[in-house]
ModelCIF file with pLDDT and N, C-alpha, C, O atoms, coordinates in Angstrom:
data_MODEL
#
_entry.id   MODEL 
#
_entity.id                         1 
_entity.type                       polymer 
_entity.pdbx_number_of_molecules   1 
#
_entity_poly.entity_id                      1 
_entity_poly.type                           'polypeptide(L)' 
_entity_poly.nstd_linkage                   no 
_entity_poly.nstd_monomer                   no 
_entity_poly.pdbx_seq_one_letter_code       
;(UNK)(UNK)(UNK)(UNK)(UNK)(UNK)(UNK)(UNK)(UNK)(UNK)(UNK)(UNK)(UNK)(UNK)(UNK)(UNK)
(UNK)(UNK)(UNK)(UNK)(UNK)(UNK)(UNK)(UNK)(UNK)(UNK)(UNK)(UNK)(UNK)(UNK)(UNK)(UNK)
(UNK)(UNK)(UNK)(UNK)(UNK)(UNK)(UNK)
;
_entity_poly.pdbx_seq_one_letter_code_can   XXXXXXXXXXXXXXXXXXXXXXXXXXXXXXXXXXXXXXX 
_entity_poly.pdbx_strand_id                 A 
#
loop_
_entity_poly_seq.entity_id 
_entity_poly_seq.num 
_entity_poly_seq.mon_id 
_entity_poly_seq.hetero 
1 1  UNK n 
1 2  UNK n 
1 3  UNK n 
1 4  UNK n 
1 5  UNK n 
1 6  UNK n 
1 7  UNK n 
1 8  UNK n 
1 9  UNK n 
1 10 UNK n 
1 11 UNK n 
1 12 UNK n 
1 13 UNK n 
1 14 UNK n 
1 15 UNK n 
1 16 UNK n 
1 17 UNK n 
1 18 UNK n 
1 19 UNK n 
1 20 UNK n 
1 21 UNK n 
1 22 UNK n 
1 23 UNK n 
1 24 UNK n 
1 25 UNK n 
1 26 UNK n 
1 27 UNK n 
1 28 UNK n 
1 29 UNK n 
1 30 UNK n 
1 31 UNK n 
1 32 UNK n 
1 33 UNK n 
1 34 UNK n 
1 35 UNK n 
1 36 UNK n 
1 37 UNK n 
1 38 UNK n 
1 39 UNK n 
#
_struct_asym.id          A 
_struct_asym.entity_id   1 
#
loop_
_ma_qa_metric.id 
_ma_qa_metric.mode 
_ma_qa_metric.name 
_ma_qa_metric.software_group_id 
_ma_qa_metric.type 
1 global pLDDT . pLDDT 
2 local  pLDDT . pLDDT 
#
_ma_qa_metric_global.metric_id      1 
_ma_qa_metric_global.metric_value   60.33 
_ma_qa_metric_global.model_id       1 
_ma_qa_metric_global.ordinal_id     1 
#
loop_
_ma_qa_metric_local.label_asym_id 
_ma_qa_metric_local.label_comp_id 
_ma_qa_metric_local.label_seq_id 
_ma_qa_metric_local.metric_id 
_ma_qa_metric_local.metric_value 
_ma_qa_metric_local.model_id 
_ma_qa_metric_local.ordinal_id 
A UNK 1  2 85.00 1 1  
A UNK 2  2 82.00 1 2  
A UNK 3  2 78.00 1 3  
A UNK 4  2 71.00 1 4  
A UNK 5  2 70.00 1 5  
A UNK 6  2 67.00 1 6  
A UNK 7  2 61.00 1 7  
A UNK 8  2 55.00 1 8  
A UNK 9  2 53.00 1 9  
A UNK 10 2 43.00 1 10 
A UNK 11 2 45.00 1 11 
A UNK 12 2 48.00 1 12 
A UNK 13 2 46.00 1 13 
A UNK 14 2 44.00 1 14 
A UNK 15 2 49.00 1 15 
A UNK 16 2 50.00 1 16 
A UNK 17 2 45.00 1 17 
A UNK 18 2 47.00 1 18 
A UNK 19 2 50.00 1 19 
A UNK 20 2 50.00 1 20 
A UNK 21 2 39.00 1 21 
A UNK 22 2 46.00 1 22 
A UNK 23 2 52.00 1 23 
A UNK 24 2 54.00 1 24 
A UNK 25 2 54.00 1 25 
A UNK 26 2 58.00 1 26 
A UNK 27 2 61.00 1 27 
A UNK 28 2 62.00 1 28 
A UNK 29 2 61.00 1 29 
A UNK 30 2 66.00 1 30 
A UNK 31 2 71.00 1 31 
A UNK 32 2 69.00 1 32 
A UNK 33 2 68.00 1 33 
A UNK 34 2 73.00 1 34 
A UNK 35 2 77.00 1 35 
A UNK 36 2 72.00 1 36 
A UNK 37 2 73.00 1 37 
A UNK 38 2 78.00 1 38 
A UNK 39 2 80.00 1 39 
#
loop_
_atom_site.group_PDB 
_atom_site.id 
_atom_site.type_symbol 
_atom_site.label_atom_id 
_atom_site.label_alt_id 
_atom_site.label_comp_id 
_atom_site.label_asym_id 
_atom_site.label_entity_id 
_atom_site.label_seq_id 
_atom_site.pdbx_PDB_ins_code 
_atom_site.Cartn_x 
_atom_site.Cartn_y 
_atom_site.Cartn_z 
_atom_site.occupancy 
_atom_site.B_iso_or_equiv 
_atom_site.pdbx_formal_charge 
_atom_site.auth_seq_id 
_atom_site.auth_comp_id 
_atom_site.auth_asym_id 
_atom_site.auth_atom_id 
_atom_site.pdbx_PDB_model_num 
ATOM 1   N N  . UNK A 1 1  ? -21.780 -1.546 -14.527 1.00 85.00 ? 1  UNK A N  1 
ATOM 2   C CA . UNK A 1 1  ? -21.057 -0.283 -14.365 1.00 85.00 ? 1  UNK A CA 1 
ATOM 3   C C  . UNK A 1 1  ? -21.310 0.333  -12.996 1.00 85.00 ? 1  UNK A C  1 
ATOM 4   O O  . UNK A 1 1  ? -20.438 1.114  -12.613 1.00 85.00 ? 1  UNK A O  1 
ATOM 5   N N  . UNK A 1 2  ? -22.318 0.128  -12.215 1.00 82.00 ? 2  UNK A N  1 
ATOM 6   C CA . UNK A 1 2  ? -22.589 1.002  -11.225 1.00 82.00 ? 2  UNK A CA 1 
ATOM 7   C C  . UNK A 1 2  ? -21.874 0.055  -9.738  1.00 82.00 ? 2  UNK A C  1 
ATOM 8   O O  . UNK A 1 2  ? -21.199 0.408  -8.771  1.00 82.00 ? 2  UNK A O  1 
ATOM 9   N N  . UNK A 1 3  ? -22.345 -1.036 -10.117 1.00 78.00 ? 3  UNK A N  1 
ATOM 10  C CA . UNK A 1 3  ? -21.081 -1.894 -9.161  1.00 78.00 ? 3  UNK A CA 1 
ATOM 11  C C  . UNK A 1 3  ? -19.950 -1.896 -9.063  1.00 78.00 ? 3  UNK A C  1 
ATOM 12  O O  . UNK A 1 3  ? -19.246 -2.076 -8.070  1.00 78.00 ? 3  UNK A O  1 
ATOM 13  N N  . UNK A 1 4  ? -19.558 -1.587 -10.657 1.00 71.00 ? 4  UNK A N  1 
ATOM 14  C CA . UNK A 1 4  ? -17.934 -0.899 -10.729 1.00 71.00 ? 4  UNK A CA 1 
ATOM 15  C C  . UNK A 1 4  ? -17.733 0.291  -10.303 1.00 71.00 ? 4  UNK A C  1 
ATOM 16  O O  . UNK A 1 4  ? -16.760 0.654  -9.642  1.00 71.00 ? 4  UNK A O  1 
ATOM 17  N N  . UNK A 1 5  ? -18.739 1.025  -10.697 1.00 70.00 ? 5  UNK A N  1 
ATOM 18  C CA . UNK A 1 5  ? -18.367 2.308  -9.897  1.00 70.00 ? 5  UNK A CA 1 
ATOM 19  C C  . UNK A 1 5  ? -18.546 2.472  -8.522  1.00 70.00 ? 5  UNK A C  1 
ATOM 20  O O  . UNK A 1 5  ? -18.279 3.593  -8.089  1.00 70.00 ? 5  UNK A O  1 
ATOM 21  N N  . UNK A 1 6  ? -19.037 1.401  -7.520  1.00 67.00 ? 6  UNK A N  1 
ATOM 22  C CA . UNK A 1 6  ? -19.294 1.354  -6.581  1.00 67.00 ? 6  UNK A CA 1 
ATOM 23  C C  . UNK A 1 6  ? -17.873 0.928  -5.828  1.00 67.00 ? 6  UNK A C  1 
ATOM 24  O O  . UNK A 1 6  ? -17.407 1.427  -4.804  1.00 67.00 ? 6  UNK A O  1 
ATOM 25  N N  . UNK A 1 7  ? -17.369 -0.056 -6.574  1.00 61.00 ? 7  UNK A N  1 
ATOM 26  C CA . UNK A 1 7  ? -16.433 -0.838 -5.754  1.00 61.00 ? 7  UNK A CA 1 
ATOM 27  C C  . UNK A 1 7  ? -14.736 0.020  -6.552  1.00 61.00 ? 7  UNK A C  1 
ATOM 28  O O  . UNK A 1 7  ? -13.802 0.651  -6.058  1.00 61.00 ? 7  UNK A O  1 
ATOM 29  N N  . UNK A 1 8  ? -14.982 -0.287 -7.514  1.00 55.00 ? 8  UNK A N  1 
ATOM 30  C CA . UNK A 1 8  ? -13.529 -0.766 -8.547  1.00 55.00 ? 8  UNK A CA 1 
ATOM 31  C C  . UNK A 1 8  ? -13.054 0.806  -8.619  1.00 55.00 ? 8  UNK A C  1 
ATOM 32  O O  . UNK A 1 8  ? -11.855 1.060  -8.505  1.00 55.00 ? 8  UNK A O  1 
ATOM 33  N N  . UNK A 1 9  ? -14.047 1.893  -8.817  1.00 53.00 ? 9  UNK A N  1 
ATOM 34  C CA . UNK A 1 9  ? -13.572 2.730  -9.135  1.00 53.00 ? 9  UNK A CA 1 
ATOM 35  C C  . UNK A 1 9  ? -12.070 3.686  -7.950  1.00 53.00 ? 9  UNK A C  1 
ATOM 36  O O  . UNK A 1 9  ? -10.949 4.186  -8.037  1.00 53.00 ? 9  UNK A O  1 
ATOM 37  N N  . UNK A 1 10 ? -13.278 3.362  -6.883  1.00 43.00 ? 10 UNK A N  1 
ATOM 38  C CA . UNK A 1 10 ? -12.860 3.639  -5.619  1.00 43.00 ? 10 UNK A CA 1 
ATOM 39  C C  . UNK A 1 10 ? -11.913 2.560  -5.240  1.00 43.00 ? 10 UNK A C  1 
ATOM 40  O O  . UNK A 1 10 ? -10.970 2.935  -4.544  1.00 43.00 ? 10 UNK A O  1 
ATOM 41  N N  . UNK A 1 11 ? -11.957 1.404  -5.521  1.00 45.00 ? 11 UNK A N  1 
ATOM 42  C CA . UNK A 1 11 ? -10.849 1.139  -5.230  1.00 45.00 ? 11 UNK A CA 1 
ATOM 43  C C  . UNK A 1 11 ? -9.403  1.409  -5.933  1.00 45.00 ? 11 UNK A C  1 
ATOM 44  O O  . UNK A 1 11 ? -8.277  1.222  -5.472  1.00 45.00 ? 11 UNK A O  1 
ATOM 45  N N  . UNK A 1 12 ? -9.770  1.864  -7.078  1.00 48.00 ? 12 UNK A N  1 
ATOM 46  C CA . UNK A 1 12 ? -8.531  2.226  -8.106  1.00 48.00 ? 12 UNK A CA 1 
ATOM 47  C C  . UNK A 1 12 ? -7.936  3.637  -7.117  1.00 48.00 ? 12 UNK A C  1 
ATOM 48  O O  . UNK A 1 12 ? -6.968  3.434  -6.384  1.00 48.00 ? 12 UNK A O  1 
ATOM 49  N N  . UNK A 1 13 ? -8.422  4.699  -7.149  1.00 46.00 ? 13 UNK A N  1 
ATOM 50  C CA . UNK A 1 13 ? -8.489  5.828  -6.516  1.00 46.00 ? 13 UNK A CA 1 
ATOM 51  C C  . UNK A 1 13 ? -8.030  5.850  -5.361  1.00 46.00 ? 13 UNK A C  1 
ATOM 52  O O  . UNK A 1 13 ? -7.126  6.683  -5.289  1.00 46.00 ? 13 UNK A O  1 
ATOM 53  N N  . UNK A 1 14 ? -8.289  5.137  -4.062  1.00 44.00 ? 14 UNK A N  1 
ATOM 54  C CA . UNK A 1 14 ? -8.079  5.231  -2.964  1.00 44.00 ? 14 UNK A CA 1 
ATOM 55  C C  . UNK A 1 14 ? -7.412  3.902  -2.677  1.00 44.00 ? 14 UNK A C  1 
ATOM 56  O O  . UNK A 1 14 ? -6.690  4.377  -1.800  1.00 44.00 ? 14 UNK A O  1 
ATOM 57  N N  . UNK A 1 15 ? -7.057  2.608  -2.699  1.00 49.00 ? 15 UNK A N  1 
ATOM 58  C CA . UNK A 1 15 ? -6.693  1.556  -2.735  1.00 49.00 ? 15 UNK A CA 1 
ATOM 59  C C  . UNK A 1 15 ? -5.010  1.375  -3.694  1.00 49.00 ? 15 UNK A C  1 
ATOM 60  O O  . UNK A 1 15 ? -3.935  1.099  -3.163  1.00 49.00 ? 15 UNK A O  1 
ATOM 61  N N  . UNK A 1 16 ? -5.204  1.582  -4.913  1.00 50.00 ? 16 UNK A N  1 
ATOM 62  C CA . UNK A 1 16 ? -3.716  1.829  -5.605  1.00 50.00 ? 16 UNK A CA 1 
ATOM 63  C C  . UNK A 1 16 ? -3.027  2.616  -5.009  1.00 50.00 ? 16 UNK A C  1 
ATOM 64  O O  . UNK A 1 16 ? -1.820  2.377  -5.008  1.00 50.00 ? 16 UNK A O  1 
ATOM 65  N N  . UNK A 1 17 ? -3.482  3.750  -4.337  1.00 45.00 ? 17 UNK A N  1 
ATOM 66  C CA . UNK A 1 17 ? -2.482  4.999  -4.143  1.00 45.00 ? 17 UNK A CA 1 
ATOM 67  C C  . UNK A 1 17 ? -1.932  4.516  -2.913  1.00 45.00 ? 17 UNK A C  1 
ATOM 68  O O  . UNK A 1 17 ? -0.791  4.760  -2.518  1.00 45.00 ? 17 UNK A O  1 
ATOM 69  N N  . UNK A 1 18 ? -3.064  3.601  -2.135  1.00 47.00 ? 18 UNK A N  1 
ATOM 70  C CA . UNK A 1 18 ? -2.381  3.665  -0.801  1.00 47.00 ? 18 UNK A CA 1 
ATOM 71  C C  . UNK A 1 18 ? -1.204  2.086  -0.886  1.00 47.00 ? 18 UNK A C  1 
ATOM 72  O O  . UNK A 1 18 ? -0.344  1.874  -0.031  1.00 47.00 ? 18 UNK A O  1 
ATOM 73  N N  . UNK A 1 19 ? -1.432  1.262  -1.971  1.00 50.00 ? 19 UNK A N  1 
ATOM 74  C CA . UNK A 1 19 ? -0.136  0.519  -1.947  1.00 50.00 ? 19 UNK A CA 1 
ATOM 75  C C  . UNK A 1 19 ? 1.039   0.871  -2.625  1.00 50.00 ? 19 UNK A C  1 
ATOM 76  O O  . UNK A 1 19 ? 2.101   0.253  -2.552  1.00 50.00 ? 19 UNK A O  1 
ATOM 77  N N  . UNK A 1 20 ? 0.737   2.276  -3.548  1.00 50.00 ? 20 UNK A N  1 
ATOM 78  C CA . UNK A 1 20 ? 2.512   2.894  -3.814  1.00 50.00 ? 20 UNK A CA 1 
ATOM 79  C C  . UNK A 1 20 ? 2.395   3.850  -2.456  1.00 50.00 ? 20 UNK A C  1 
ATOM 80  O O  . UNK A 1 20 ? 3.459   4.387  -2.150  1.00 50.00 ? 20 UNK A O  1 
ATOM 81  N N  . UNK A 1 21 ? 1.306   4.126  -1.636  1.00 39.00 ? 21 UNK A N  1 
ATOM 82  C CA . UNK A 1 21 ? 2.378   5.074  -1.012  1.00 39.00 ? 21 UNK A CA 1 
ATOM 83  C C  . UNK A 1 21 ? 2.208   5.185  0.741   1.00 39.00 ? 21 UNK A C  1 
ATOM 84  O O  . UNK A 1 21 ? 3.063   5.728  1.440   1.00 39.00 ? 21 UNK A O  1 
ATOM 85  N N  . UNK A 1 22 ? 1.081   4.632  1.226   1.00 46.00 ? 22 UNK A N  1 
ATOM 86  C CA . UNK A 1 22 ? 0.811   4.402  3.099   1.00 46.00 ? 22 UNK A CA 1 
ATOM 87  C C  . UNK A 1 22 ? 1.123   2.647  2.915   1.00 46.00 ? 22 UNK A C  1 
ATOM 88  O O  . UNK A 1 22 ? 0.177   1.863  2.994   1.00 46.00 ? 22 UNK A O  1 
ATOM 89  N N  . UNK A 1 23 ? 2.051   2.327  2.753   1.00 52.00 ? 23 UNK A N  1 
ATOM 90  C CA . UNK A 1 23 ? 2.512   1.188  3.403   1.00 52.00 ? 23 UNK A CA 1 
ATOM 91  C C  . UNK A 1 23 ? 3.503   1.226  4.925   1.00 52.00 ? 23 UNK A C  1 
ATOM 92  O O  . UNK A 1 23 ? 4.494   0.784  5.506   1.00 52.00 ? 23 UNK A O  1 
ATOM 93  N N  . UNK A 1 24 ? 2.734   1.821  4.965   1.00 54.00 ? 24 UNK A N  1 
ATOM 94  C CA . UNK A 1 24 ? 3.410   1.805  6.883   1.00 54.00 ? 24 UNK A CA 1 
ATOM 95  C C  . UNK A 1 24 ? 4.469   0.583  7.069   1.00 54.00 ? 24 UNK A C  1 
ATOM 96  O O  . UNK A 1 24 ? 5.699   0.532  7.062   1.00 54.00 ? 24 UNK A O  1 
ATOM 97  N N  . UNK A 1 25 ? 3.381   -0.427 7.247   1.00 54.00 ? 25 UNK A N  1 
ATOM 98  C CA . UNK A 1 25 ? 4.108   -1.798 7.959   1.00 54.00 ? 25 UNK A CA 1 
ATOM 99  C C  . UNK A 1 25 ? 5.156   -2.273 7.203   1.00 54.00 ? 25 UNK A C  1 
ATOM 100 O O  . UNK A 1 25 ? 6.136   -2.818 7.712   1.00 54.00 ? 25 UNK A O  1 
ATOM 101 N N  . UNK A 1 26 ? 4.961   -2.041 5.581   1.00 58.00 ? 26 UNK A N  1 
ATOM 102 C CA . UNK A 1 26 ? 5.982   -2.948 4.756   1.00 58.00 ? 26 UNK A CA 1 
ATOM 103 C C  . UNK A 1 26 ? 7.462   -1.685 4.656   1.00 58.00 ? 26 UNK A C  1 
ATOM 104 O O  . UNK A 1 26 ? 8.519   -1.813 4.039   1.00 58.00 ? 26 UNK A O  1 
ATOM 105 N N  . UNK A 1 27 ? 7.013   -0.606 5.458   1.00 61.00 ? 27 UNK A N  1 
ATOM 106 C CA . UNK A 1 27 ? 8.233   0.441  5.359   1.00 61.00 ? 27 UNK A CA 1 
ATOM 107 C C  . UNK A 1 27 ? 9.333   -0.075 6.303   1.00 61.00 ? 27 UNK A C  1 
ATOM 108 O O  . UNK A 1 27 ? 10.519  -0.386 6.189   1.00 61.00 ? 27 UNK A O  1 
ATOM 109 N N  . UNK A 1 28 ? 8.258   -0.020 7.453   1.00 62.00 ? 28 UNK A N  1 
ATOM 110 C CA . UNK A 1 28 ? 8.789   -0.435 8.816   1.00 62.00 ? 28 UNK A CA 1 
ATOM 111 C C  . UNK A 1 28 ? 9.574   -1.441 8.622   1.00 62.00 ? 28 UNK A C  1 
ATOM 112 O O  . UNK A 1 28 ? 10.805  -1.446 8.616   1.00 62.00 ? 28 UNK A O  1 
ATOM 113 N N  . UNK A 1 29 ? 8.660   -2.517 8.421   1.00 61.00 ? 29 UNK A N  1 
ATOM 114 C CA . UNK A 1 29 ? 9.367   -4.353 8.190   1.00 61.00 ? 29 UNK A CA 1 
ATOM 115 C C  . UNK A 1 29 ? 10.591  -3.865 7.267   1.00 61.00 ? 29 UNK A C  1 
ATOM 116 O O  . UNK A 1 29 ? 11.728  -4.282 7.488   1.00 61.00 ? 29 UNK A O  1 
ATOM 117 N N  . UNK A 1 30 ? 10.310  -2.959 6.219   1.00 66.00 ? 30 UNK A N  1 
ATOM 118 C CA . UNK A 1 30 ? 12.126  -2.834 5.615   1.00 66.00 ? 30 UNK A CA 1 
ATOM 119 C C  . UNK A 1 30 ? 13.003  -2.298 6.175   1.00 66.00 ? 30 UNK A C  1 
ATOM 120 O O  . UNK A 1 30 ? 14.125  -2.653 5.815   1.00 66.00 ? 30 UNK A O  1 
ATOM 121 N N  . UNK A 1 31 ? 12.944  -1.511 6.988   1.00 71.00 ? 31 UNK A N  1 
ATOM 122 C CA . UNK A 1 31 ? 13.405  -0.395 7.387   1.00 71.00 ? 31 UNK A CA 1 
ATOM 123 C C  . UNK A 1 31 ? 14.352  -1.697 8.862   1.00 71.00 ? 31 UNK A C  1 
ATOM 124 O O  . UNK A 1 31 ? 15.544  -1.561 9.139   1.00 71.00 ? 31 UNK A O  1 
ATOM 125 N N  . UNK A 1 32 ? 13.620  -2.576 9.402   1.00 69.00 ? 32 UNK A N  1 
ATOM 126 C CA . UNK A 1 32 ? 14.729  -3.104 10.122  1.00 69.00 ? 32 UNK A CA 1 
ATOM 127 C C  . UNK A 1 32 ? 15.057  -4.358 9.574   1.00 69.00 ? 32 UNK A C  1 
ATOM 128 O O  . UNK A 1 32 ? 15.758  -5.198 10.138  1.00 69.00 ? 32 UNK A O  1 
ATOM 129 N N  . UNK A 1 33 ? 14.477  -4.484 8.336   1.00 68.00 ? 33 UNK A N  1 
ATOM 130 C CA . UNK A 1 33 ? 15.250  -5.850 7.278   1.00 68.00 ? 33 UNK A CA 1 
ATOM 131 C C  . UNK A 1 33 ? 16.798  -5.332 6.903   1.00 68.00 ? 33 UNK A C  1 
ATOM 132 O O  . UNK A 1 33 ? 17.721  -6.116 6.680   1.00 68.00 ? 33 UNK A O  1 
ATOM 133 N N  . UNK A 1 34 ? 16.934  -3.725 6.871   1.00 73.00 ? 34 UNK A N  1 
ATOM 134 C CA . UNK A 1 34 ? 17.754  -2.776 6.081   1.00 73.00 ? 34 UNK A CA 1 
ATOM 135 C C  . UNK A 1 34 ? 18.521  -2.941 8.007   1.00 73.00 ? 34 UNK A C  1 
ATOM 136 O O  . UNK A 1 34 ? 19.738  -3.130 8.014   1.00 73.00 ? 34 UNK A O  1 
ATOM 137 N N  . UNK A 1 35 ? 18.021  -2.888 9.034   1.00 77.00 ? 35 UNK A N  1 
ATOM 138 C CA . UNK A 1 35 ? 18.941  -2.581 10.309  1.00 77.00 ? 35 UNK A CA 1 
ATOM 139 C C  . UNK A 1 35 ? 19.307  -3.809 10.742  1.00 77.00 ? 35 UNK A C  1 
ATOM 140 O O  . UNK A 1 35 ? 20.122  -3.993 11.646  1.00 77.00 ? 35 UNK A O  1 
ATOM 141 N N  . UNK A 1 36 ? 18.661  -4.784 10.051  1.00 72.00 ? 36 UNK A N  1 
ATOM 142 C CA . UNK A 1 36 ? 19.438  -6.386 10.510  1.00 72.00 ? 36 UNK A CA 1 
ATOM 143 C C  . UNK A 1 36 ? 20.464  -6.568 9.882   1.00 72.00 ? 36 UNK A C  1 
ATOM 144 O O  . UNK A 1 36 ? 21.491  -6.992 10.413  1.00 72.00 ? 36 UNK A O  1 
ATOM 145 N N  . UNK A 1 37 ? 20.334  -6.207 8.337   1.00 73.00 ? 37 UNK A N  1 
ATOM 146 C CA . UNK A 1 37 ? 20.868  -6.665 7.481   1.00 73.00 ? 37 UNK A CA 1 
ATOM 147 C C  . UNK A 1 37 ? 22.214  -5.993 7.949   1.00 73.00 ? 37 UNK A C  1 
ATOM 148 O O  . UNK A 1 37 ? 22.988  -6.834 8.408   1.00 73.00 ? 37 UNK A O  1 
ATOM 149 N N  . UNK A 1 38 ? 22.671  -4.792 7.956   1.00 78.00 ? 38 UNK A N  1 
ATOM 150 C CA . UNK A 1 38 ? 23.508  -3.788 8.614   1.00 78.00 ? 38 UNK A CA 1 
ATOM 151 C C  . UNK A 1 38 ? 23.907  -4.325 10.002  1.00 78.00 ? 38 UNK A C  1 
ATOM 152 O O  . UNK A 1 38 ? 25.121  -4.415 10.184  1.00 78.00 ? 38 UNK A O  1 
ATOM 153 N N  . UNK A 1 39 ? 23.200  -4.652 10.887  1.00 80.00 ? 39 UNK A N  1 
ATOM 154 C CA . UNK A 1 39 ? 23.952  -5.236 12.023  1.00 80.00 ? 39 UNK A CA 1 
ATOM 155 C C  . UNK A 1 39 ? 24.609  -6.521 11.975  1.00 80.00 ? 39 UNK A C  1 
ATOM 156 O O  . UNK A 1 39 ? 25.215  -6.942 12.960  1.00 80.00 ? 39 UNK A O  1 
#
């Protein structure tokens, strides 16, 4: 438990949130998949 709470917890917390929501690069990379696709 304390290894989990060391690692897992925090990664649930700070790690999940940031792949629904600071995906920078995979915004970007869509964002001109979406301006290729369009051109």
């Amino acid at each position: 438990k304390a290894i989990d709470a060391q690692f897992f917890d925090s990664r649930t917390a700070i790690n999940q949130s940031l792949l629904e929501i600071k995906d920078e690069f995979r915004v970007e990379k869509e964002k001109q998949e979406r301006l290729v696709r369009k051109q």
